[in-house]
N, C-alpha and C. Protein backbone atom coordinates (compact mmCIF):
# COMPACT_ATOMS: atom_id res chain seq x y z
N UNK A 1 42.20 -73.67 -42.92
CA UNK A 1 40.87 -74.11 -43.05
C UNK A 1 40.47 -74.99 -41.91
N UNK A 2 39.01 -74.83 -41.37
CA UNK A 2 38.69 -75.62 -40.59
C UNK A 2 37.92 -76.75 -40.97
N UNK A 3 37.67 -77.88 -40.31
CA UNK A 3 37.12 -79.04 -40.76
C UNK A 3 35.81 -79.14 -39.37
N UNK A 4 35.29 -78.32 -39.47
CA UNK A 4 34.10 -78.48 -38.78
C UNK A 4 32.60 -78.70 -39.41
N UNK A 5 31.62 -78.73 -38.48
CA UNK A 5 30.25 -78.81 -39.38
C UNK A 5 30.16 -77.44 -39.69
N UNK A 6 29.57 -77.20 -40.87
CA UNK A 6 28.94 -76.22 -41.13
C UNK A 6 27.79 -75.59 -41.00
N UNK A 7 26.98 -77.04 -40.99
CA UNK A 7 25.31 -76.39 -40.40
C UNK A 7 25.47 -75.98 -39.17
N UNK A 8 26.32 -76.75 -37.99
CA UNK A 8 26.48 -75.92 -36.84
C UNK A 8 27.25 -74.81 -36.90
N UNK A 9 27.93 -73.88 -37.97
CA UNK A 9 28.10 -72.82 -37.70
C UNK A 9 27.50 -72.11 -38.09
N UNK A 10 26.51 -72.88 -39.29
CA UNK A 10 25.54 -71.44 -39.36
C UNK A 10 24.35 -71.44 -38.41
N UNK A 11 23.81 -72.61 -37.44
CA UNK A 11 22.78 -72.74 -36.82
C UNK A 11 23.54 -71.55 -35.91
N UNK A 12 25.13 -71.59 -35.16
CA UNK A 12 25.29 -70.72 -34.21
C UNK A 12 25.22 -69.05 -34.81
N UNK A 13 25.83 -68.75 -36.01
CA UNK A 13 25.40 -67.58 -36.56
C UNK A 13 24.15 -66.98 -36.06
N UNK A 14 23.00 -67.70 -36.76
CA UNK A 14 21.74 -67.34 -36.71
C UNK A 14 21.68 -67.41 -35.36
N UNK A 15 21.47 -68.05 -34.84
CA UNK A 15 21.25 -67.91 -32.83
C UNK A 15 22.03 -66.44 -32.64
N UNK A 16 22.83 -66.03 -32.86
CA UNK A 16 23.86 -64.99 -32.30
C UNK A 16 22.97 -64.10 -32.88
N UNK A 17 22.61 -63.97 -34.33
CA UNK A 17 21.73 -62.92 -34.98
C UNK A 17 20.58 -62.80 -34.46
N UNK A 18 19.76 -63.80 -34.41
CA UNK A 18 18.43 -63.28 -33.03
C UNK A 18 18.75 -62.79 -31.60
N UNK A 19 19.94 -63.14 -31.26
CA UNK A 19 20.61 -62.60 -29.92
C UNK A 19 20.61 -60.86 -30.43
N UNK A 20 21.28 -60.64 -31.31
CA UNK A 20 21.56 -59.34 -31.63
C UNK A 20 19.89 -58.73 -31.51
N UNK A 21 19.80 -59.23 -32.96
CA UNK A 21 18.36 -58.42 -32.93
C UNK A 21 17.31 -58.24 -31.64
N UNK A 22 17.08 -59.30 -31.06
CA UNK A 22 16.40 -58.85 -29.72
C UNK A 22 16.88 -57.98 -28.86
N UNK A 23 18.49 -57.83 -28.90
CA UNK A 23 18.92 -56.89 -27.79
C UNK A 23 18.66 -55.66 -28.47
N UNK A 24 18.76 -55.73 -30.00
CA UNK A 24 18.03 -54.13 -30.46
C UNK A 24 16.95 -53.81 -30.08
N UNK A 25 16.04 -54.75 -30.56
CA UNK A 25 14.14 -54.59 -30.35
C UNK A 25 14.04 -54.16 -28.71
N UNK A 26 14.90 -54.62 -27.96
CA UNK A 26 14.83 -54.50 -26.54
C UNK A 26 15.44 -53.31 -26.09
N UNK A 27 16.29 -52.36 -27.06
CA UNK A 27 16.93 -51.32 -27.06
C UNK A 27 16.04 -50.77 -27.06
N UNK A 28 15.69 -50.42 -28.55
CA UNK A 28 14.18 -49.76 -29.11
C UNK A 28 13.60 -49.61 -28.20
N UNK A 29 12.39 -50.73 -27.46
CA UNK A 29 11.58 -50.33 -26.73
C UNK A 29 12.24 -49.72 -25.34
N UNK A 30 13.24 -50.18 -25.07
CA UNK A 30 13.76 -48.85 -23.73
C UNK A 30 13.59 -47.62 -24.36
N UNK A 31 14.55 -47.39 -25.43
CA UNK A 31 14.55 -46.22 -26.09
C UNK A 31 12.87 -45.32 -25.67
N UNK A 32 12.13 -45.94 -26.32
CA UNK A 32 10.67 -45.39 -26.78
C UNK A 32 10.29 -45.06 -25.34
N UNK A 33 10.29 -45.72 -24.70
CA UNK A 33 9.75 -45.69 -23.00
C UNK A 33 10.50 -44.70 -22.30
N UNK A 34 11.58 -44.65 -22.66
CA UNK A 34 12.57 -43.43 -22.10
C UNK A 34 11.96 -41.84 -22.65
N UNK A 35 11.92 -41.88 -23.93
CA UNK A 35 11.44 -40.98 -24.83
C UNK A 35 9.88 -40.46 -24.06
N UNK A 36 9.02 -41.83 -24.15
CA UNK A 36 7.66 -41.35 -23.37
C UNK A 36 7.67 -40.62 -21.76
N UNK A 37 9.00 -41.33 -20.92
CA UNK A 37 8.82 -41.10 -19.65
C UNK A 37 9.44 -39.54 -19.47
N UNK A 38 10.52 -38.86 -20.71
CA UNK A 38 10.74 -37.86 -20.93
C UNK A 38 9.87 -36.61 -21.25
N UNK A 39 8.92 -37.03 -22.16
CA UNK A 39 8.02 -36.30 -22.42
C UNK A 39 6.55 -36.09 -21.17
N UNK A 40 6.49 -37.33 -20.70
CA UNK A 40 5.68 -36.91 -19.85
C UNK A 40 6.33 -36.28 -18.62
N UNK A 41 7.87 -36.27 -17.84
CA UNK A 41 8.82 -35.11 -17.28
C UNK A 41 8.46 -33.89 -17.48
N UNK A 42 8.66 -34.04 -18.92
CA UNK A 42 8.15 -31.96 -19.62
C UNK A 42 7.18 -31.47 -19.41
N UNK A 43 5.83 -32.45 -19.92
CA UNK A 43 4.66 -32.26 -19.22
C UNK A 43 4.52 -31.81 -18.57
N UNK A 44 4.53 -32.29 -17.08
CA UNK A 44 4.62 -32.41 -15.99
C UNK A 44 4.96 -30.67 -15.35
N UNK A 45 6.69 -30.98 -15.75
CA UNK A 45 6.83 -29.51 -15.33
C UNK A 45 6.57 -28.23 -16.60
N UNK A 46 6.31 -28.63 -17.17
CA UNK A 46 5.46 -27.28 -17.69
C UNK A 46 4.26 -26.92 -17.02
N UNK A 47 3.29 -27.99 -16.58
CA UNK A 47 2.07 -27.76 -15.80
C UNK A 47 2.38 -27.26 -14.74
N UNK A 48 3.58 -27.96 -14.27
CA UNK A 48 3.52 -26.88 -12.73
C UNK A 48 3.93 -25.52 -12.95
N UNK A 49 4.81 -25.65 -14.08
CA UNK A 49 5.39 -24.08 -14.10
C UNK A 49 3.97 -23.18 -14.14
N UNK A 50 3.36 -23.76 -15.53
CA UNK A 50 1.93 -22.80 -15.59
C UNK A 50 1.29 -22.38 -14.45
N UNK A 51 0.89 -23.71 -13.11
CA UNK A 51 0.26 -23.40 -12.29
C UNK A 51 1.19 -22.62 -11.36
N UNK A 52 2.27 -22.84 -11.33
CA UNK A 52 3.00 -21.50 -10.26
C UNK A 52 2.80 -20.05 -11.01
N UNK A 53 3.31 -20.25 -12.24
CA UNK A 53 2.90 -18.76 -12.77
C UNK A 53 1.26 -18.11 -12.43
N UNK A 54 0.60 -18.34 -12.73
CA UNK A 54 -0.96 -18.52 -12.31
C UNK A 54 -1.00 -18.21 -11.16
N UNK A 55 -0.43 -18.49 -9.91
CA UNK A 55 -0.61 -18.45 -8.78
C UNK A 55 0.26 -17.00 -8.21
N UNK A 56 1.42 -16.88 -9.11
CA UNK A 56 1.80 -15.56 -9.14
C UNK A 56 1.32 -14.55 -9.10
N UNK A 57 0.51 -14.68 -10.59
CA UNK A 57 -0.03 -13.36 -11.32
C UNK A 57 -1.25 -13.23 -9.90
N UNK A 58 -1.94 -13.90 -9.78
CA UNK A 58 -3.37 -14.24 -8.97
C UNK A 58 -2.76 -12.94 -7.75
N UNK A 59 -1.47 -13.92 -7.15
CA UNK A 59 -1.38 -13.24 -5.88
C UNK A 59 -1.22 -11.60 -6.24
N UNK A 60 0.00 -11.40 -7.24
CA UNK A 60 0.30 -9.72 -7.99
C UNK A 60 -0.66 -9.48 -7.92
N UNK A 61 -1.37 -9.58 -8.79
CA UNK A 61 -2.98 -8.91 -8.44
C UNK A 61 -3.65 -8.40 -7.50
N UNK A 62 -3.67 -9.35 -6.41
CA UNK A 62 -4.36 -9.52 -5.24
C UNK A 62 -3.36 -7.77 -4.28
N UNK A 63 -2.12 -8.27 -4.26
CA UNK A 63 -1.22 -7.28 -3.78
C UNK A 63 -1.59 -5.76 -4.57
N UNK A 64 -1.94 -5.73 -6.04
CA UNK A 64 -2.21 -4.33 -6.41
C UNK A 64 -3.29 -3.91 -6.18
N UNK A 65 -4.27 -4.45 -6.08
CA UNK A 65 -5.83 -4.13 -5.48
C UNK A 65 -5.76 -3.90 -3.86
N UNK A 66 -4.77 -4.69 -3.21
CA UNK A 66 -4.66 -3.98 -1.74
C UNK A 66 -4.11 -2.56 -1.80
N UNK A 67 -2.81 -2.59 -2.95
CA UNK A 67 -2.39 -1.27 -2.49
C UNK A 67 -2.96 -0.12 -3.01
N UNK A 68 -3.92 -0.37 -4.21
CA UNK A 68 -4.94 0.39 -4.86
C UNK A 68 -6.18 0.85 -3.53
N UNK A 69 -6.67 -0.10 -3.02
CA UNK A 69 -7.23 0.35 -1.74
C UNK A 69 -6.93 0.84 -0.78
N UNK A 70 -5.80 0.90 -0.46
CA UNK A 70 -4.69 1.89 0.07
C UNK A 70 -4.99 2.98 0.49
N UNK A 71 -4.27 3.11 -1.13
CA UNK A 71 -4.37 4.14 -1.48
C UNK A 71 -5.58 5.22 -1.53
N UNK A 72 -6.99 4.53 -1.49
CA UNK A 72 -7.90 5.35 -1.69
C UNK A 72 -8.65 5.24 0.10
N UNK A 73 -8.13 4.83 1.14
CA UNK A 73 -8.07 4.64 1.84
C UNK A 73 -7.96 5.96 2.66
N UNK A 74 -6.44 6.18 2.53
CA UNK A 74 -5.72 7.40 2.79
C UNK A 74 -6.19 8.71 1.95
N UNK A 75 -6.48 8.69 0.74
CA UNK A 75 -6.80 9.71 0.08
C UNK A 75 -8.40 10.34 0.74
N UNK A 76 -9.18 9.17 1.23
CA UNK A 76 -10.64 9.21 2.05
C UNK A 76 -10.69 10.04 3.80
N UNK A 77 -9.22 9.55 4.14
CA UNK A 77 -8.64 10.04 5.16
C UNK A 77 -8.19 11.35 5.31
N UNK A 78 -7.85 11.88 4.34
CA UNK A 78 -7.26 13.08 4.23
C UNK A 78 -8.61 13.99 3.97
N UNK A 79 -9.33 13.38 3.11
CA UNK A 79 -10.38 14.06 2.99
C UNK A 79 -11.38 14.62 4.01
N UNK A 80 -11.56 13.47 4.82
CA UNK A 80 -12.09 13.45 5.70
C UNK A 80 -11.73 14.30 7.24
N UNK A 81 -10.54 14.44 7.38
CA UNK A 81 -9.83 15.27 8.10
C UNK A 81 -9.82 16.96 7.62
N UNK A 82 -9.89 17.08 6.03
CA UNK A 82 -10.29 18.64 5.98
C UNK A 82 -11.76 19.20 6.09
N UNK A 83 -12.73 17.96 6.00
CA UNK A 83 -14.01 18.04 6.03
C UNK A 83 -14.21 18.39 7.46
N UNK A 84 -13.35 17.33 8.52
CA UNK A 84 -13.49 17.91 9.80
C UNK A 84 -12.63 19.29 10.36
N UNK A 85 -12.04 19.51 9.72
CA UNK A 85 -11.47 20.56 10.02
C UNK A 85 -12.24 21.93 9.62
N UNK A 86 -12.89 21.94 8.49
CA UNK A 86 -13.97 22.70 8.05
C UNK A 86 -15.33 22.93 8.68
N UNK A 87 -15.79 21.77 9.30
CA UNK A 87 -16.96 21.90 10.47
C UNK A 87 -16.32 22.43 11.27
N UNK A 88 -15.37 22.26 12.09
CA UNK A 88 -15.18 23.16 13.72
C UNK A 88 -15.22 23.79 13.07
N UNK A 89 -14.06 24.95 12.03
CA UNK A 89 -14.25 26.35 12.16
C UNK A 89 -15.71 26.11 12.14
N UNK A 90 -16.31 26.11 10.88
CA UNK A 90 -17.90 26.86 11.18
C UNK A 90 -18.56 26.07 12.46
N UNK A 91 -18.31 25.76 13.08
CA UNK A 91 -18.84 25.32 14.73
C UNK A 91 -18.58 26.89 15.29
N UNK A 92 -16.95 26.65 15.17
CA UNK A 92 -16.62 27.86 16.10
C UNK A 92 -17.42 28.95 15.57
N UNK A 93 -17.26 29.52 14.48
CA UNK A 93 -18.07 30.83 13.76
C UNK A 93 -19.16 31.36 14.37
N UNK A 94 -19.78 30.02 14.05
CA UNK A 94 -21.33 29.72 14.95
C UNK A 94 -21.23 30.43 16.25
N UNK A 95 -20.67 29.63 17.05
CA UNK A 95 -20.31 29.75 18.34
C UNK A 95 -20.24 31.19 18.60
N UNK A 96 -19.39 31.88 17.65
CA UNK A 96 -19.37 33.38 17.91
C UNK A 96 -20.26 34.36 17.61
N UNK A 97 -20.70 33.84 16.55
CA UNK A 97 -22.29 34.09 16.32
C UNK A 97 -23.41 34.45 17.32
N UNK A 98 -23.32 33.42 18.21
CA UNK A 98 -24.29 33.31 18.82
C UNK A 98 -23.68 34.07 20.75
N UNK A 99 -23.85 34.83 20.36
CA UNK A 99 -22.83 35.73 21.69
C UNK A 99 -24.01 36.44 22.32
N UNK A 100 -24.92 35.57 23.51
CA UNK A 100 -25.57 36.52 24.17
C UNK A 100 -25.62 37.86 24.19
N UNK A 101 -24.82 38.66 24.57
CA UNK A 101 -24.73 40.18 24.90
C UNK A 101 -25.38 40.77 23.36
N UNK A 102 -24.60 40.38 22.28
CA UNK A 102 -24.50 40.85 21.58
C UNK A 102 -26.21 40.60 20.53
N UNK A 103 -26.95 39.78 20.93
CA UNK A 103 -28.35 39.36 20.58
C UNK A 103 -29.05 39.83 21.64
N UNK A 104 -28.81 39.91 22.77
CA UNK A 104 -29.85 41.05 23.59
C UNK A 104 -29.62 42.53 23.21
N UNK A 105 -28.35 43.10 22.41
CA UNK A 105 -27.82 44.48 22.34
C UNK A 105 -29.17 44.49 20.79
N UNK A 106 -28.96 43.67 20.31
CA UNK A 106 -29.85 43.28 18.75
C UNK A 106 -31.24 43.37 19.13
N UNK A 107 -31.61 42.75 20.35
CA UNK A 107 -32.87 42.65 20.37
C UNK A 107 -33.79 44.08 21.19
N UNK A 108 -32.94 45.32 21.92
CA UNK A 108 -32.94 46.04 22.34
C UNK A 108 -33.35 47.81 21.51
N UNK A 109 -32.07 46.94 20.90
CA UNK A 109 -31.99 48.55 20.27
C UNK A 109 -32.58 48.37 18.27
N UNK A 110 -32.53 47.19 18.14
CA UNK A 110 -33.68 47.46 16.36
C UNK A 110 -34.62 46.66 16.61
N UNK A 111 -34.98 45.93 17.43
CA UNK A 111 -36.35 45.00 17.85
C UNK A 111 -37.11 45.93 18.44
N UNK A 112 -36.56 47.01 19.50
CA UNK A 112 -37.23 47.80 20.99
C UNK A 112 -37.67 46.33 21.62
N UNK A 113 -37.09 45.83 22.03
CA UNK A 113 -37.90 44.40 23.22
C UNK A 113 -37.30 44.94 24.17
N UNK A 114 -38.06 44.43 25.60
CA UNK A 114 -37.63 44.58 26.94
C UNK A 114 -37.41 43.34 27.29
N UNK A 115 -36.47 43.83 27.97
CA UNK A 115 -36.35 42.47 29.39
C UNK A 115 -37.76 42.24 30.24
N UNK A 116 -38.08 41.11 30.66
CA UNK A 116 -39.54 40.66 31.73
C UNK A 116 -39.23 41.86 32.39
N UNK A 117 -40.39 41.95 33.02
CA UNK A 117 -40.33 42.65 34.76
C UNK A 117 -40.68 41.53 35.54
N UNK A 118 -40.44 42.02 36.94
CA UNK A 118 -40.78 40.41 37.91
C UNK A 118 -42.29 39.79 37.89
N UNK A 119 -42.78 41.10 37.72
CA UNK A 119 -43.98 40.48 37.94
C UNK A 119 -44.85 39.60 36.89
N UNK A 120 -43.93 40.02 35.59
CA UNK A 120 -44.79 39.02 34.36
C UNK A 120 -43.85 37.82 34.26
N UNK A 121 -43.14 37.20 35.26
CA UNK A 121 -42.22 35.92 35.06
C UNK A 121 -43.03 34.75 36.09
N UNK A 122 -43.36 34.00 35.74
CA UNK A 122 -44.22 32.78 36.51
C UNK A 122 -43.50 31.70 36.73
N UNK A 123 -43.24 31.52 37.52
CA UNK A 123 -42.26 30.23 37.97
C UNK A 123 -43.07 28.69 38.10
N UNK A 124 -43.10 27.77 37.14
CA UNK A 124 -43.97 26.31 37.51
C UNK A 124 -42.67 25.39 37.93
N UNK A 125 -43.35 24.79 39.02
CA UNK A 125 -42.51 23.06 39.55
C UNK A 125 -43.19 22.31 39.07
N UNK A 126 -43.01 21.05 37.60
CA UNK A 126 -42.99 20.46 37.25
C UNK A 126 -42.28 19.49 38.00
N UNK A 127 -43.17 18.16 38.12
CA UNK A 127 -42.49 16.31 38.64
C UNK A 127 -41.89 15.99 37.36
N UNK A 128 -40.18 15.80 37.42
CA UNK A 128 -40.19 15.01 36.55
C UNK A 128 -40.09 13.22 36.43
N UNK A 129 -40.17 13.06 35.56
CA UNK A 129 -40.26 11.79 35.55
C UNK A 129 -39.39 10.92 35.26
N UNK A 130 -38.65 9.58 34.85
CA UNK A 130 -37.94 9.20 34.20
C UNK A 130 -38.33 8.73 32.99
N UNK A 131 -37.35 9.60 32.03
CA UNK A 131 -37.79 9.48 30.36
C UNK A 131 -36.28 8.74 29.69
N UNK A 132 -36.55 8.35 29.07
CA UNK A 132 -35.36 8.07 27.78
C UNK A 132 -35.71 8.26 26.81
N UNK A 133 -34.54 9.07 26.39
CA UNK A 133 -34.67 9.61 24.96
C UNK A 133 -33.75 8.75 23.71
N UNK A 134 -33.95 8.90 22.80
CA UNK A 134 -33.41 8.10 21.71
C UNK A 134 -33.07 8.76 20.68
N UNK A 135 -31.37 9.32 20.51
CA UNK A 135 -31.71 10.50 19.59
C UNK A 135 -31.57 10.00 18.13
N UNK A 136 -31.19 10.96 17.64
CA UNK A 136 -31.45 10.43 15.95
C UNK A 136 -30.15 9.88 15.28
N UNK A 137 -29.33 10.00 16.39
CA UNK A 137 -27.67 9.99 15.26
C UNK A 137 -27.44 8.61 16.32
N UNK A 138 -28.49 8.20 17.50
CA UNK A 138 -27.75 6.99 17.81
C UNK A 138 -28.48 6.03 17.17
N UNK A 139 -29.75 6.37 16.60
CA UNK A 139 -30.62 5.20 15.93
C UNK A 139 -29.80 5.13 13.87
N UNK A 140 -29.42 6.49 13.28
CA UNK A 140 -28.62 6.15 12.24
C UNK A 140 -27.85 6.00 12.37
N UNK A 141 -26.69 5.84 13.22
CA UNK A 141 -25.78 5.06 13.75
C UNK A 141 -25.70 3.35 13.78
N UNK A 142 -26.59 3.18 14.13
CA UNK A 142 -26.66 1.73 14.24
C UNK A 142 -27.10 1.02 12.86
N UNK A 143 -27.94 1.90 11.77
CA UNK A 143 -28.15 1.66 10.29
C UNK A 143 -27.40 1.96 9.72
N UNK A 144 -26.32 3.10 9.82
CA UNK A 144 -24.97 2.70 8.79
C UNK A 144 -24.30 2.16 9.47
N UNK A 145 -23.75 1.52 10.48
CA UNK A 145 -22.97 0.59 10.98
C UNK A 145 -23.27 -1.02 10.39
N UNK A 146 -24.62 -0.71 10.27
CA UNK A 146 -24.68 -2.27 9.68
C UNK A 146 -24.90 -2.28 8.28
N UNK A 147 -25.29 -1.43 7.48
CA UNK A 147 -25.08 -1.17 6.02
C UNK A 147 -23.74 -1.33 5.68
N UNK A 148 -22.78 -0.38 6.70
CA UNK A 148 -21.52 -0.63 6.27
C UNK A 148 -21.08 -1.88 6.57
N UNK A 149 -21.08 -2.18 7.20
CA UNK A 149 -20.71 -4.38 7.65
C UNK A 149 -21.28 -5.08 6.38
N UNK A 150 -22.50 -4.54 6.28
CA UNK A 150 -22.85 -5.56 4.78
C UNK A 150 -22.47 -4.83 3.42
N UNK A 151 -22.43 -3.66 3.12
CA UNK A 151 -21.62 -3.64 2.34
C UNK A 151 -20.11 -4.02 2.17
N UNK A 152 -19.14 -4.16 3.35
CA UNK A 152 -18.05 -4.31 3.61
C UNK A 152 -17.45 -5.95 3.27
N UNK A 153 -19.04 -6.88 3.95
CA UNK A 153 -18.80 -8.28 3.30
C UNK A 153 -19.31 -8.49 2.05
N UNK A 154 -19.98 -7.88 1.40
CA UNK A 154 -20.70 -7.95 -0.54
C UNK A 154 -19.30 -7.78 -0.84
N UNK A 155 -18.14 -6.41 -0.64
CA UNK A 155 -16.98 -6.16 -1.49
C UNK A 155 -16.30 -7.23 -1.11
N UNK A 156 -16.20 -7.67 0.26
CA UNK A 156 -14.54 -8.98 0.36
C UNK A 156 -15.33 -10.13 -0.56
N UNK A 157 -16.33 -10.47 -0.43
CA UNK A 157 -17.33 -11.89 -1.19
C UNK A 157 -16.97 -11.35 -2.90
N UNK A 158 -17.37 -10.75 -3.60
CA UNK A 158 -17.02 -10.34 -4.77
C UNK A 158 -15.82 -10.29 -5.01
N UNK A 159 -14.96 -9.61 -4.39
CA UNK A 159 -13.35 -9.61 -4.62
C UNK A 159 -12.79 -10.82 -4.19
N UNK A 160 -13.15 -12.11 -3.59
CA UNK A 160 -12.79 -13.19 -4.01
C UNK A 160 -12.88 -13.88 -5.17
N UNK A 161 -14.17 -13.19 -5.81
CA UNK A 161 -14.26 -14.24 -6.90
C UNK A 161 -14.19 -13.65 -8.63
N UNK A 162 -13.60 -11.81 -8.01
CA UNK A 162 -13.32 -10.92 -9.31
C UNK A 162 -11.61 -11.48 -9.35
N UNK A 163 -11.64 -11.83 -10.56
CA UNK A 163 -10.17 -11.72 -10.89
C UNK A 163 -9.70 -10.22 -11.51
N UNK A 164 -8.60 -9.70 -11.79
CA UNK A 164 -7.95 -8.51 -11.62
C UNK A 164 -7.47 -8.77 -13.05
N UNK A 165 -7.66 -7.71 -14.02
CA UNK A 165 -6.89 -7.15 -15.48
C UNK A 165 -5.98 -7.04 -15.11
């Protein structure tokens, strides 16, 4: 047995017991703050994850609509190459068509036409002058060239701001 005070061992008790308890309460609130600074971590990267995913899909998109245009690109190309390949022949056809000999032999023998004689051919010297001409495929030329430029910027302006199914 000891022969000490007793109120001073229970005054030191109690001191030790608020020692305790504050280092809990002081636990606790780390605890809680840890807990909050965790959750807002998750937050955090969940938002970025979202916004990288987002930025994914955006770009995928972006990449299938190029290769979708591509594609119709080339398919326009091909087209366009049998379309031209289809004018020459009928150029050429034409071309054979139109065979002098064979339109004076036409105009001879189921027309009956003659050739001039000299004396009904009249020869005029005309001054010429300097003219410029302006034909028709260089003046619609220059209106679908610029139809196509503005249609060409309406589709990139819109397809910035169409997002993609």
């Amino acid at each position: 047995m000891s022969y000490g005070n007793l109120a001073y061992n229970d005054v030191i008790r109690e001191t030790q017991r608020d020692i305790r308890e504050k280092k809990r309460e002081t636990r606790e609130k780390m605890a809680a703050e840890k807990r909050k600074k965790d959750k807002r971590f998750i937050l955090k990267t969940i938002f970025t994850c979202m916004v990288l995913f987002i930025s994914a899909v955006f770009m995928i998109s972006r990449y299938i609509e190029l290769d979708g245009t591509k594609k119709r690109i080339e398919a326009l190309e091909k087209e366009l190459k049998s379309a031209e390949a289809y004018t020459s022949q009928k150029t050429f056809e034409l071309e054979q068509c139109v065979d002098l000999t064979r339109i004076e032999e036409e105009a001879t023998m189921r027309l009956n036409m003659q050739r001039p004689e000299k004396y009904q051919i009249i020869y005029l010297n005309m001054k010429k002058e300097d003219t410029t001409e302006v034909t028709a495929d260089e003046v619609e030329g220059v209106k679908n060239n610029i139809s196509a430029k503005a249609e060409e910027l309406k589709n990139n302006i819109s397809g910035i701001f169409k997002f993609s199914k």
